[in-house]
Protein backbone atom coordinates (compact mmCIF):
# COMPACT_ATOMS: atom_id res chain seq x y z
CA UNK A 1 23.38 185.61 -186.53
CA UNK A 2 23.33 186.69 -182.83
CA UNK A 3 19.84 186.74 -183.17
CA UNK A 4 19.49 182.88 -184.43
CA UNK A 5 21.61 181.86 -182.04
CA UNK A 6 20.67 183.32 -178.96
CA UNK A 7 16.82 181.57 -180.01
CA UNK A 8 18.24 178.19 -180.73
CA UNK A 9 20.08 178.56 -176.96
CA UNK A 10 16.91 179.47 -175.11
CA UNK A 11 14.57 176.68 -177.18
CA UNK A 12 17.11 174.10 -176.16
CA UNK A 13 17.08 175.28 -172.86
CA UNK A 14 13.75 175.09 -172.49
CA UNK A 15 12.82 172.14 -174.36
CA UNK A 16 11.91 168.92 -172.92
CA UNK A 17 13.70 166.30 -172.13
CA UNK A 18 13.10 162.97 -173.92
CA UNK A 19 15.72 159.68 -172.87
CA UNK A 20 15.77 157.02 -176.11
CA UNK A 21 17.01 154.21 -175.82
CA UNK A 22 18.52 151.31 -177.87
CA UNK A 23 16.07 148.75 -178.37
CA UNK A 24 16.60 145.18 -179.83
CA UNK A 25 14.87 144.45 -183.16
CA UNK A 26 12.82 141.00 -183.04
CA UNK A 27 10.62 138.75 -184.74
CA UNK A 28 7.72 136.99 -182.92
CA UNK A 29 5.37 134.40 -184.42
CA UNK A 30 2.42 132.66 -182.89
CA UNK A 31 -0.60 131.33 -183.22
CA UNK A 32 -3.79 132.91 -183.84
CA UNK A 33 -5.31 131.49 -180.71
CA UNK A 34 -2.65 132.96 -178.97
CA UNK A 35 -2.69 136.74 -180.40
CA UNK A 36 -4.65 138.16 -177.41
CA UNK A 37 -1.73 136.62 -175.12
CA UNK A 38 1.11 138.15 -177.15
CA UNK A 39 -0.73 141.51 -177.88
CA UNK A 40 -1.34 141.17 -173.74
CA UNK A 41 2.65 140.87 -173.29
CA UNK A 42 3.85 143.79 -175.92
CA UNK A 43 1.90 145.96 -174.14
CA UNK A 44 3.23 144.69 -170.63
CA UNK A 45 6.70 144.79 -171.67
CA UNK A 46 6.22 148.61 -173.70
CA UNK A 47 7.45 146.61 -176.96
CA UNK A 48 7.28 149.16 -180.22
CA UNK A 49 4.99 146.81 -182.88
CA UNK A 50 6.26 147.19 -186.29
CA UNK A 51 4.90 145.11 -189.61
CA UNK A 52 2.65 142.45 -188.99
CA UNK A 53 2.18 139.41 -191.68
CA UNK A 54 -0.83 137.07 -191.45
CA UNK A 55 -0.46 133.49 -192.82
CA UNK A 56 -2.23 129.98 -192.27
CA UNK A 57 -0.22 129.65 -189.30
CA UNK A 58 -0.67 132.40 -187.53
CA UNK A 59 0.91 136.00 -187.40
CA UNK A 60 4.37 136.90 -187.49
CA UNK A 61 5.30 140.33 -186.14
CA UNK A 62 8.49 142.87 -186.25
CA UNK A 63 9.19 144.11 -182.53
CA UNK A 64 11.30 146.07 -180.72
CA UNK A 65 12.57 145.39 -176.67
CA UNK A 66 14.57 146.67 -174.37
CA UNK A 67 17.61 144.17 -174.64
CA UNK A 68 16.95 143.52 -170.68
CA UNK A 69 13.69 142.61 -171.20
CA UNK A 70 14.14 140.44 -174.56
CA UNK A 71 14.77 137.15 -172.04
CA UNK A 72 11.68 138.10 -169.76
CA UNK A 73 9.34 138.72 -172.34
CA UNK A 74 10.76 135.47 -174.77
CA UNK A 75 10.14 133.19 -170.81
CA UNK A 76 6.45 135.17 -170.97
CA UNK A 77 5.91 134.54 -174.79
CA UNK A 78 6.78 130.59 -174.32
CA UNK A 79 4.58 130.22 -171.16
CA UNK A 80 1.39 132.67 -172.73
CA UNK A 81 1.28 129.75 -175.36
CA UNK A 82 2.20 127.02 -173.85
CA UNK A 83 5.69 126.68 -175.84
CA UNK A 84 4.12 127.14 -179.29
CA UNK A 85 5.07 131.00 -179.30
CA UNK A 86 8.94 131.69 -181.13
CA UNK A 87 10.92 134.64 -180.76
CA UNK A 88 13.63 135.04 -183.18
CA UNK A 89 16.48 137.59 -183.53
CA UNK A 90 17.92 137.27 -180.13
């Protein structure tokens, strides 16, 4: 047992590092003229893409933000597409 635990001390001593933090779960829908734009803005704002669900509207997609950047990127999302983008779950 001394042996175990003297191993699991020195690999989490030596492991890396790795902060996670809370992010808020949202749902964004837009256009499909406007896709480049909101693809454009997850990537600015480091948003995690979950599912995405195509329809004659447009696409609808699951995302996750930092809650301090839910009301930049929902200001970003409305002026990418000229007010026609939503953002839902805030």
């Amino acid at each position: 047992m001394r042996a175990y635990g003297g191993t699991a001390a020195e690999c989490l001593r030596t492991a890396p590092r790795l902060e996670v933090r809370p992010r808020q779960p949202l749902r964004v829908r837009v256009a499909f003229a406007h896709l480049s734009a909101l693809y454009h803005l997850l990537e600015t704002f480091g948003a995690e893409r979950g599912a995405e669900e195509y329809a004659a509207s447009g696409l609808e997609m699951a995302v996750a933000l930092l809650p301090e950047d839910v009301d930049a990127f929902t200001a970003a999302l409305a002026d990418a597409t000229r007010g026609e983008g939503a953002v839902e779950g805030r």
